[in-house]
C-alpha atoms as a PDB file:
ATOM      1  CA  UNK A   1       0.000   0.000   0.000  1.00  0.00           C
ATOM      2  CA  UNK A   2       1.310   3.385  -5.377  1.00  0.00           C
ATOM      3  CA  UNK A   3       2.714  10.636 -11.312  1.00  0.00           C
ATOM      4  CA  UNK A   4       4.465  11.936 -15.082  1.00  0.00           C
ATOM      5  CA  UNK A   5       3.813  14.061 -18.071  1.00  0.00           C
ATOM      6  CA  UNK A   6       3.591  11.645 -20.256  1.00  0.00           C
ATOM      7  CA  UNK A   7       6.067  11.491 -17.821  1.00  0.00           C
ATOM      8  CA  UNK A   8       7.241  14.882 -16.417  1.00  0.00           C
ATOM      9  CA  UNK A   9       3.919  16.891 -16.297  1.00  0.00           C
ATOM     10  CA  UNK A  10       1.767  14.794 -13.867  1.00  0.00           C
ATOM     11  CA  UNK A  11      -0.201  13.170 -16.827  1.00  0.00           C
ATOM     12  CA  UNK A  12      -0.487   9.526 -17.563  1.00  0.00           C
ATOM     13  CA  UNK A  13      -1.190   8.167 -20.918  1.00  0.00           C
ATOM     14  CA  UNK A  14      -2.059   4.621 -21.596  1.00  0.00           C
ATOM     15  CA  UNK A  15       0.095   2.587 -23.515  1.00  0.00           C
ATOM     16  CA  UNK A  16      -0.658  -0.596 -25.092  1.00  0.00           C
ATOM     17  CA  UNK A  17       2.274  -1.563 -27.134  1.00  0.00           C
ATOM     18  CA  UNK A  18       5.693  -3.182 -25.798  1.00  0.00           C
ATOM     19  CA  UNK A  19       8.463  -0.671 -25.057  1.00  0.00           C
ATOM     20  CA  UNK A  20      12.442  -2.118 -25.955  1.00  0.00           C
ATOM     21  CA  UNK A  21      14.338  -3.009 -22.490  1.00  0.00           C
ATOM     22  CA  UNK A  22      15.851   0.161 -20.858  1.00  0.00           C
ATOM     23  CA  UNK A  23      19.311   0.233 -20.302  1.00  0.00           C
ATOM     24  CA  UNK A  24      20.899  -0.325 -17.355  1.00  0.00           C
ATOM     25  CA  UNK A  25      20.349   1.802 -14.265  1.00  0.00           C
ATOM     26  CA  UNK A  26      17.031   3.757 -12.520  1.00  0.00           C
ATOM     27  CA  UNK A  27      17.945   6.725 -14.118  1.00  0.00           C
ATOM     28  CA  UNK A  28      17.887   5.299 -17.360  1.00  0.00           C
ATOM     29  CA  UNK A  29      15.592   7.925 -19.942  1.00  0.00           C
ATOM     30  CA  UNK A  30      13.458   4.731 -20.445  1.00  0.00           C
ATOM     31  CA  UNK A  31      12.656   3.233 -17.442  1.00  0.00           C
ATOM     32  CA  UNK A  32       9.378   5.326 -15.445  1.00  0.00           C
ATOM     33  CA  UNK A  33       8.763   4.647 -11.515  1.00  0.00           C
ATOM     34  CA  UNK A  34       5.310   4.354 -11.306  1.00  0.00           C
ATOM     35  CA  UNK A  35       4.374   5.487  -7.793  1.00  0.00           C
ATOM     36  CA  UNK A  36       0.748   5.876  -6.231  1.00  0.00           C
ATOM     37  CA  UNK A  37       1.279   8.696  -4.098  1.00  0.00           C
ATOM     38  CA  UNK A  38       2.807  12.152  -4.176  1.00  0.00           C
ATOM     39  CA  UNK A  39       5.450  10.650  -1.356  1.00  0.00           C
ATOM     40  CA  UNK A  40       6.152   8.138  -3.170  1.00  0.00           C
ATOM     41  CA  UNK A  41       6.850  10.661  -6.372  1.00  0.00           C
ATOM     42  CA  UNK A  42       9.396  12.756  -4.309  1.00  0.00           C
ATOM     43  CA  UNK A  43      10.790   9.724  -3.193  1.00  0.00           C
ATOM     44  CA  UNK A  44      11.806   8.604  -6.795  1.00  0.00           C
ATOM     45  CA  UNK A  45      12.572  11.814  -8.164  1.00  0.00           C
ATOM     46  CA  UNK A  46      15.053  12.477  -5.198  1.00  0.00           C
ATOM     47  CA  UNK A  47      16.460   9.150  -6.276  1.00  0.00           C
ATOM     48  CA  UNK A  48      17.336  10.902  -9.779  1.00  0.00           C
ATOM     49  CA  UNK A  49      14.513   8.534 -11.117  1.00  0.00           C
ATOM     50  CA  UNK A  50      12.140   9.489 -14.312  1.00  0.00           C
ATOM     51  CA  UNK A  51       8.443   8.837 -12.604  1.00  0.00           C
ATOM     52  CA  UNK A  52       4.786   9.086 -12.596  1.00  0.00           C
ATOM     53  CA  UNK A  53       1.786   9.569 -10.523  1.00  0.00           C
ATOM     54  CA  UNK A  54      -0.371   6.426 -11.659  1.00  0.00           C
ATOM     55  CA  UNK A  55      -2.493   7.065  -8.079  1.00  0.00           C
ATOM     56  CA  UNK A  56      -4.086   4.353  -5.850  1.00  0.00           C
ATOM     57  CA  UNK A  57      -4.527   1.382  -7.849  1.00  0.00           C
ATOM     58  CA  UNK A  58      -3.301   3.114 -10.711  1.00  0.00           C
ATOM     59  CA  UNK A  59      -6.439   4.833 -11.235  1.00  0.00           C
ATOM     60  CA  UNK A  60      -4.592   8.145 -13.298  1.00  0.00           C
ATOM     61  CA  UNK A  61      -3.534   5.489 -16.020  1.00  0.00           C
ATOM     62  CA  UNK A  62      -0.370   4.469 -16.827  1.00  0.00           C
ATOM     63  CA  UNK A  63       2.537   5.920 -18.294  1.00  0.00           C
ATOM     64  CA  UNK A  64       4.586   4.916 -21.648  1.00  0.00           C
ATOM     65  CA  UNK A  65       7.542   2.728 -21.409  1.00  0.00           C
ATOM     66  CA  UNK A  66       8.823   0.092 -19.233  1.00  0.00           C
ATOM     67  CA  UNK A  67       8.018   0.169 -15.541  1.00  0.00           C
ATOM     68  CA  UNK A  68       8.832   0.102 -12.408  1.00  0.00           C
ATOM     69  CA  UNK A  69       5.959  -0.735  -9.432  1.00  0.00           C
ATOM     70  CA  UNK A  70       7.426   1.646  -6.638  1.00  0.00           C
ATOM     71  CA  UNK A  71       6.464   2.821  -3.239  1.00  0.00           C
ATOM     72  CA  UNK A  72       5.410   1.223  -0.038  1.00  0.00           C
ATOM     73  CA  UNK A  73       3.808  -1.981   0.520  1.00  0.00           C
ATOM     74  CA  UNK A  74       1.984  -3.570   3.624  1.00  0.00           C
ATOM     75  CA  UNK A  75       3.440  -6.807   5.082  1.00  0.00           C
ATOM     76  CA  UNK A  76       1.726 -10.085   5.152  1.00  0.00           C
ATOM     77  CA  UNK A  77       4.370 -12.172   7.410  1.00  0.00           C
ATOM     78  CA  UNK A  78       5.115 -11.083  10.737  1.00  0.00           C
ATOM     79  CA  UNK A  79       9.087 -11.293  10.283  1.00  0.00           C
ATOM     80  CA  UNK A  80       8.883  -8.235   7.516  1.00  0.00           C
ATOM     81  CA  UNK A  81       9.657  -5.388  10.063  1.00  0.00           C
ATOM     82  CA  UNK A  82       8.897  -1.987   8.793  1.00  0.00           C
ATOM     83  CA  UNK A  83      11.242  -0.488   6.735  1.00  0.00           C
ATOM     84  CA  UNK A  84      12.143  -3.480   5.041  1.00  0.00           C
ATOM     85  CA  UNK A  85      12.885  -2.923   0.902  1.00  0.00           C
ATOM     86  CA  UNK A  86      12.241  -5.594  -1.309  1.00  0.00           C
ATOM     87  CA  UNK A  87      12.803  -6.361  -4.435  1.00  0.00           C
ATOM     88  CA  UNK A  88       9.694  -8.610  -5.930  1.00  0.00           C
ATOM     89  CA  UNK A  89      10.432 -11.198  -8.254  1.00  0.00           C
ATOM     90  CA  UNK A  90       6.683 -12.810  -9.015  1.00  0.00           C
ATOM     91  CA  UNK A  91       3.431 -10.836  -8.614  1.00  0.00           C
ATOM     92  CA  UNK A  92       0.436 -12.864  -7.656  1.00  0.00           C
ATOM     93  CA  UNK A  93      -3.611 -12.374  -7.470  1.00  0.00           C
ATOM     94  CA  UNK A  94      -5.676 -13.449  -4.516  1.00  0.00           C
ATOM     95  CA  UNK A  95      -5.783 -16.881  -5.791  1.00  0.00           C
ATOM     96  CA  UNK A  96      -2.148 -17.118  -5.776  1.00  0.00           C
ATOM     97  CA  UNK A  97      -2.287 -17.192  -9.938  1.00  0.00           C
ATOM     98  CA  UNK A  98       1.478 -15.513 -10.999  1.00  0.00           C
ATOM     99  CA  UNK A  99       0.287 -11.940 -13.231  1.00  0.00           C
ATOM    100  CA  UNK A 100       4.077 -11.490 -13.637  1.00  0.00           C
ATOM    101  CA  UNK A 101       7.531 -12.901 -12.965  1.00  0.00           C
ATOM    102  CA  UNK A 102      11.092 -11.691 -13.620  1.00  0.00           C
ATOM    103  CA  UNK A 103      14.306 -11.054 -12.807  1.00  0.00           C
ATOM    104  CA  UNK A 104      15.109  -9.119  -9.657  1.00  0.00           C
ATOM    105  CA  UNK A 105      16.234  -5.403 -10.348  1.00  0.00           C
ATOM    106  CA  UNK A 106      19.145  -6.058  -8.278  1.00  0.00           C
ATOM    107  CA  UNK A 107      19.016  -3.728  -5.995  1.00  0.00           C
ATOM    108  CA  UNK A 108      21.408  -3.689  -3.220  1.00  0.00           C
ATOM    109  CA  UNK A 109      20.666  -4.873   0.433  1.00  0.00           C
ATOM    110  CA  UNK A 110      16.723  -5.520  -0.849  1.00  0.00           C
ATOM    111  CA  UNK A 111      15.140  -9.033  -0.072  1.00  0.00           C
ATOM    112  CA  UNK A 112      13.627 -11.014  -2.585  1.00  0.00           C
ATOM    113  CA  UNK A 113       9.882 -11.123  -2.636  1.00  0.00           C
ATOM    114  CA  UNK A 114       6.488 -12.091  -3.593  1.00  0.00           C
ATOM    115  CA  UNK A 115       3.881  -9.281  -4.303  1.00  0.00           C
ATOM    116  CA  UNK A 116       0.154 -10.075  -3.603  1.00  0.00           C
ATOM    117  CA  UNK A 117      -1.687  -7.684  -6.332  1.00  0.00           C
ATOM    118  CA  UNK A 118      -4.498  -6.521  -3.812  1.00  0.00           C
ATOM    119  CA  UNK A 119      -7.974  -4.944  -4.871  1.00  0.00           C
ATOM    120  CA  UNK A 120      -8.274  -3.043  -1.649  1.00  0.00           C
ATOM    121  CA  UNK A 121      -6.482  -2.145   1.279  1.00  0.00           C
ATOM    122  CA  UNK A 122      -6.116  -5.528   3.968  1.00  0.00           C
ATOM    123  CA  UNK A 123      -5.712  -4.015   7.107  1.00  0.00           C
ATOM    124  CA  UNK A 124      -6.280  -6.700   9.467  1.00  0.00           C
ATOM    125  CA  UNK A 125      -3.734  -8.920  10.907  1.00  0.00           C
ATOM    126  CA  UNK A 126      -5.754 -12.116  10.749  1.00  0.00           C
ATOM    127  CA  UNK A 127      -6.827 -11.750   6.716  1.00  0.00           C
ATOM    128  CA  UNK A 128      -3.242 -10.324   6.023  1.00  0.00           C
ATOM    129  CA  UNK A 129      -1.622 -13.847   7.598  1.00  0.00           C
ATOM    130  CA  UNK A 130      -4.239 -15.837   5.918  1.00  0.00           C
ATOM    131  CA  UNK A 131      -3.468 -14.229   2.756  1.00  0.00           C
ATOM    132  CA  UNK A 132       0.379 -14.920   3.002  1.00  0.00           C
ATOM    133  CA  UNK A 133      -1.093 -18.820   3.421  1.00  0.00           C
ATOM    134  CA  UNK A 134      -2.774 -18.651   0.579  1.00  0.00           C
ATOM    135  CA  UNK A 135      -0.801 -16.947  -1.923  1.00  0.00           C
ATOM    136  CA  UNK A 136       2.400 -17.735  -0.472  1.00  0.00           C
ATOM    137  CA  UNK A 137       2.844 -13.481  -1.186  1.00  0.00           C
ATOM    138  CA  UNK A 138       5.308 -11.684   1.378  1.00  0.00           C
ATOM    139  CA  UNK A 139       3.761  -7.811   0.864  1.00  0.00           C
ATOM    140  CA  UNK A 140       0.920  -6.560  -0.752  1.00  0.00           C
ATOM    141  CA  UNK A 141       0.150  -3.379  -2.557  1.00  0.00           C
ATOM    142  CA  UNK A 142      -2.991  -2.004  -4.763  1.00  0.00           C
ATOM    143  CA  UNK A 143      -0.917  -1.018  -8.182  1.00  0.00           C
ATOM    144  CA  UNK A 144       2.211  -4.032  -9.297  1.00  0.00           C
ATOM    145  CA  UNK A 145      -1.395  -6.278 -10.573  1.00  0.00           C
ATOM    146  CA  UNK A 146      -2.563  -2.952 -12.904  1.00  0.00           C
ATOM    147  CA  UNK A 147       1.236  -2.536 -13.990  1.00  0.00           C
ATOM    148  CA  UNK A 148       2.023  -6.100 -14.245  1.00  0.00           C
ATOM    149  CA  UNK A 149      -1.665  -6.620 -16.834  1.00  0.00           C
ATOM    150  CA  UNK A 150       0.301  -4.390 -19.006  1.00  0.00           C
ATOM    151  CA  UNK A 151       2.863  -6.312 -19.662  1.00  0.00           C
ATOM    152  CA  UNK A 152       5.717  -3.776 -19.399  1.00  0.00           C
ATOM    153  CA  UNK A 153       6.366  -3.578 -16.125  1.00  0.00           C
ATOM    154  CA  UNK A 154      10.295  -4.475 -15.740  1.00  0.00           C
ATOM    155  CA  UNK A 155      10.409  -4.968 -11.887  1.00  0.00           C
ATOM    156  CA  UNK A 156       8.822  -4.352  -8.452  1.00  0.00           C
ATOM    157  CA  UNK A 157      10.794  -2.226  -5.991  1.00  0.00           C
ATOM    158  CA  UNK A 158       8.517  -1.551  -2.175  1.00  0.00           C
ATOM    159  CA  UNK A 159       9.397  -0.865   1.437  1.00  0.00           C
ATOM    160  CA  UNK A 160       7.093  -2.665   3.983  1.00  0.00           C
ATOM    161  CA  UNK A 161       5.349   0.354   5.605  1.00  0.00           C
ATOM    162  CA  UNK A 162       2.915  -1.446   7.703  1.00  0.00           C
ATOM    163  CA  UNK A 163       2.497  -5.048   9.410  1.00  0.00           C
ATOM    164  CA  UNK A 164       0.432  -7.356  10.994  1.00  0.00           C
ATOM    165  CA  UNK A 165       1.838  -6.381  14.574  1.00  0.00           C
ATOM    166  CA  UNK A 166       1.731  -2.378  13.153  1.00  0.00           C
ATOM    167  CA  UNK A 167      -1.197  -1.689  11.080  1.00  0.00           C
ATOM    168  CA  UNK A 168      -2.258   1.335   9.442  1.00  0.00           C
ATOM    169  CA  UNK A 169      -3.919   2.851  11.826  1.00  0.00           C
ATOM    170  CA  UNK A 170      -6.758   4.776   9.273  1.00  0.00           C
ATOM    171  CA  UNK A 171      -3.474   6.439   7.354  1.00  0.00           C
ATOM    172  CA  UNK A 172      -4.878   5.310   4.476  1.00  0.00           C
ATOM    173  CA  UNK A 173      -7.751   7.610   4.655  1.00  0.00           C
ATOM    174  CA  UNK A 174      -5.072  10.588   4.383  1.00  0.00           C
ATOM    175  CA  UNK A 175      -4.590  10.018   0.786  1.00  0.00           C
ATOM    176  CA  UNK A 176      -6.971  10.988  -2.285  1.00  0.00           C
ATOM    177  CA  UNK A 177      -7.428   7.711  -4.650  1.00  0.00           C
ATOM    178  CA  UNK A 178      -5.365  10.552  -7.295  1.00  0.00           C
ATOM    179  CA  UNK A 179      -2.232  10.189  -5.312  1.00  0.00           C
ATOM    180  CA  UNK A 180      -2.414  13.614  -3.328  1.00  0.00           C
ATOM    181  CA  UNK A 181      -2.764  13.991   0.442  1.00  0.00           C
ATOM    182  CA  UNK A 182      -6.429  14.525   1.527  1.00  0.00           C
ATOM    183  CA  UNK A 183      -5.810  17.044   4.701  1.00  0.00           C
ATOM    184  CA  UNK A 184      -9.396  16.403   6.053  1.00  0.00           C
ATOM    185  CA  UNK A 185      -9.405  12.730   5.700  1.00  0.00           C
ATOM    186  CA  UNK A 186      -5.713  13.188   7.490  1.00  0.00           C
ATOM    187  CA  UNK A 187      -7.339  15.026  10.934  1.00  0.00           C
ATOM    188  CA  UNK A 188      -9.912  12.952  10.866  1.00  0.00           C
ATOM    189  CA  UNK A 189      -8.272   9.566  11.083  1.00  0.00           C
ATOM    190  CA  UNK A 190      -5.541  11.161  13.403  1.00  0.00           C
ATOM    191  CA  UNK A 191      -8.177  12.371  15.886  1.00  0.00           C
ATOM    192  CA  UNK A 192      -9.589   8.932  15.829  1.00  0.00           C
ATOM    193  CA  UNK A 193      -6.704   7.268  16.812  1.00  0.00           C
ATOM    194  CA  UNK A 194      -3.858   9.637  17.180  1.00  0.00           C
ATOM    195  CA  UNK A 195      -1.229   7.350  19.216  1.00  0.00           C
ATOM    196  CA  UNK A 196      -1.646   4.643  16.435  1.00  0.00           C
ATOM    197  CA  UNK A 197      -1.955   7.154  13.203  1.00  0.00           C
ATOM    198  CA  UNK A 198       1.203   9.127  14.830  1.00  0.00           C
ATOM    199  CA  UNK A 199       3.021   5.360  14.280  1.00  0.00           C
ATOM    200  CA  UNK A 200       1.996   3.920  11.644  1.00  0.00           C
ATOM    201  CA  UNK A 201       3.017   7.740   9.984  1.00  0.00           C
ATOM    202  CA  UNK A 202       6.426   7.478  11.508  1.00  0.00           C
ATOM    203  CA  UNK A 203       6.732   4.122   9.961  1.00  0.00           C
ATOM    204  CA  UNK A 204       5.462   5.166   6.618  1.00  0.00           C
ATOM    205  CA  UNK A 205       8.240   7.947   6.331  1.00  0.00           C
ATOM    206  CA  UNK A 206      10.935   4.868   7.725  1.00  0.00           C
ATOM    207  CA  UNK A 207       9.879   3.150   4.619  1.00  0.00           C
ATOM    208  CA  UNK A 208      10.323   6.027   2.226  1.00  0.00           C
ATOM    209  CA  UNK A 209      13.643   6.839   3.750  1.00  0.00           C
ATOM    210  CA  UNK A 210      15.334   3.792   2.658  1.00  0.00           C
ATOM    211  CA  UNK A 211      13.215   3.177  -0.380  1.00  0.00           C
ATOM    212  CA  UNK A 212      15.168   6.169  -1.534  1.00  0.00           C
ATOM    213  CA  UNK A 213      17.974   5.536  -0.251  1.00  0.00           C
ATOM    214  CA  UNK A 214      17.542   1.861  -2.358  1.00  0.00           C
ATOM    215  CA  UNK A 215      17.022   3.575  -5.424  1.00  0.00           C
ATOM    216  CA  UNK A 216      19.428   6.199  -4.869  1.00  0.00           C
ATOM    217  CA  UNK A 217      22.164   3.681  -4.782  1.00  0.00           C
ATOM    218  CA  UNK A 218      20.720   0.853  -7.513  1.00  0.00           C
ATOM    219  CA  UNK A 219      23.269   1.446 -10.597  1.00  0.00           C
ATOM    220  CA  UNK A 220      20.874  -1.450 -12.616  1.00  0.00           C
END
């Protein structure tokens, strides 16, 4: 739990033909970041990356070219602490069906993973162990299954922001399906449960910390 003009501007344009294989690197000019939120966007652009605001569940569209799925995920096993970058090798539905597979991007000091390709945000810590059972998935996050059903996307790159011991505390509700923060949504859920939101926000910006820091460092 993922903003370009056609890849600069904020726009997204869908893209149905194959893109050639970028060259080497996250800065290459071909390969796009596709992130869900506008965190996620600074994150990658920080990182010297090209990328796009595809919003939550990649309802803006998606951007031209080969892809990257990038931003935060929520864990599904309890020994995922927070923080944790991985590097996804397979992309799976609920039904634990593959919707893509590839090489790792090789970036350093990430763990391998599996990616569940979720419809909505799981939250609780029951379904999200139940789902690891089931799927055999190690994160999950609402926009690697729209990326992967294009068949461009070139690699999945998240950092565990939430588990089943630290959940999300209503964060989610901070955050407009388009990507941008939603400020009322944001007091709300903090005035709900503001010991829990205040966590699970410090372990959001964890995550983004060293998911830069990843794909500051990644040479390809």
């Amino acid at each position: 739990m993922s903003f370009y003009s056609s890849v600069s501007t904020g726009r997204c344009r869908r893209a149905p033909g194959e893109a050639r294989r970028p060259e080497a690197g996250i800065a290459s000019e071909a390969l796009v970041l596709a992130c869900a939120t506008t965190a996620e966007l600074r994150a990658a652009r920080r990182a010297g990356a090209r990328a796009a605001l595809v919003g939550l569940g990649a309802v803006n569209g998606v951007p031209d070219g080969p892809l990257v799925s990038f931003g935060l995920a929520g864990a599904l096993r309890d020994d995922l602490p927070s923080g944790t970058v991985l590097d996804a090798a397979r992309v799976v539905d609920g039904e634990g069906a593959v919707l893509w597979q590839g090489e790792p991007l090789g970036v350093e000091g990430a763990r391998p993973a599996t990616i569940l390709a979720a419809d909505e945000v799981v939250d609780d810590p029951a379904e999200r162990r139940r789902l690891h059972e089931r799927t055999g998935a190690d994160a999950a996050d609402l926009e690697s299954g729209p990326l992967a059903r294009t068949g461009r996307m070139r690699g999945v790159l998240r950092a565990v922001s939430d588990t089943p011991d630290r959940t999300l505390h209503g964060i989610c509700a901070a955050v407009k399906p388009e990507g941008a923060y939603d400020w009322p949504g944001l007091v709300r859920a903090f005035a709900r449960e503001p010991r829990g939101f205040s966590c699970a926000a410090a372990d959001a910006k964890r995550a983004l910390d060293r998911l830069g820091a990843a794909a500051k460092g990644w040479s390809g």
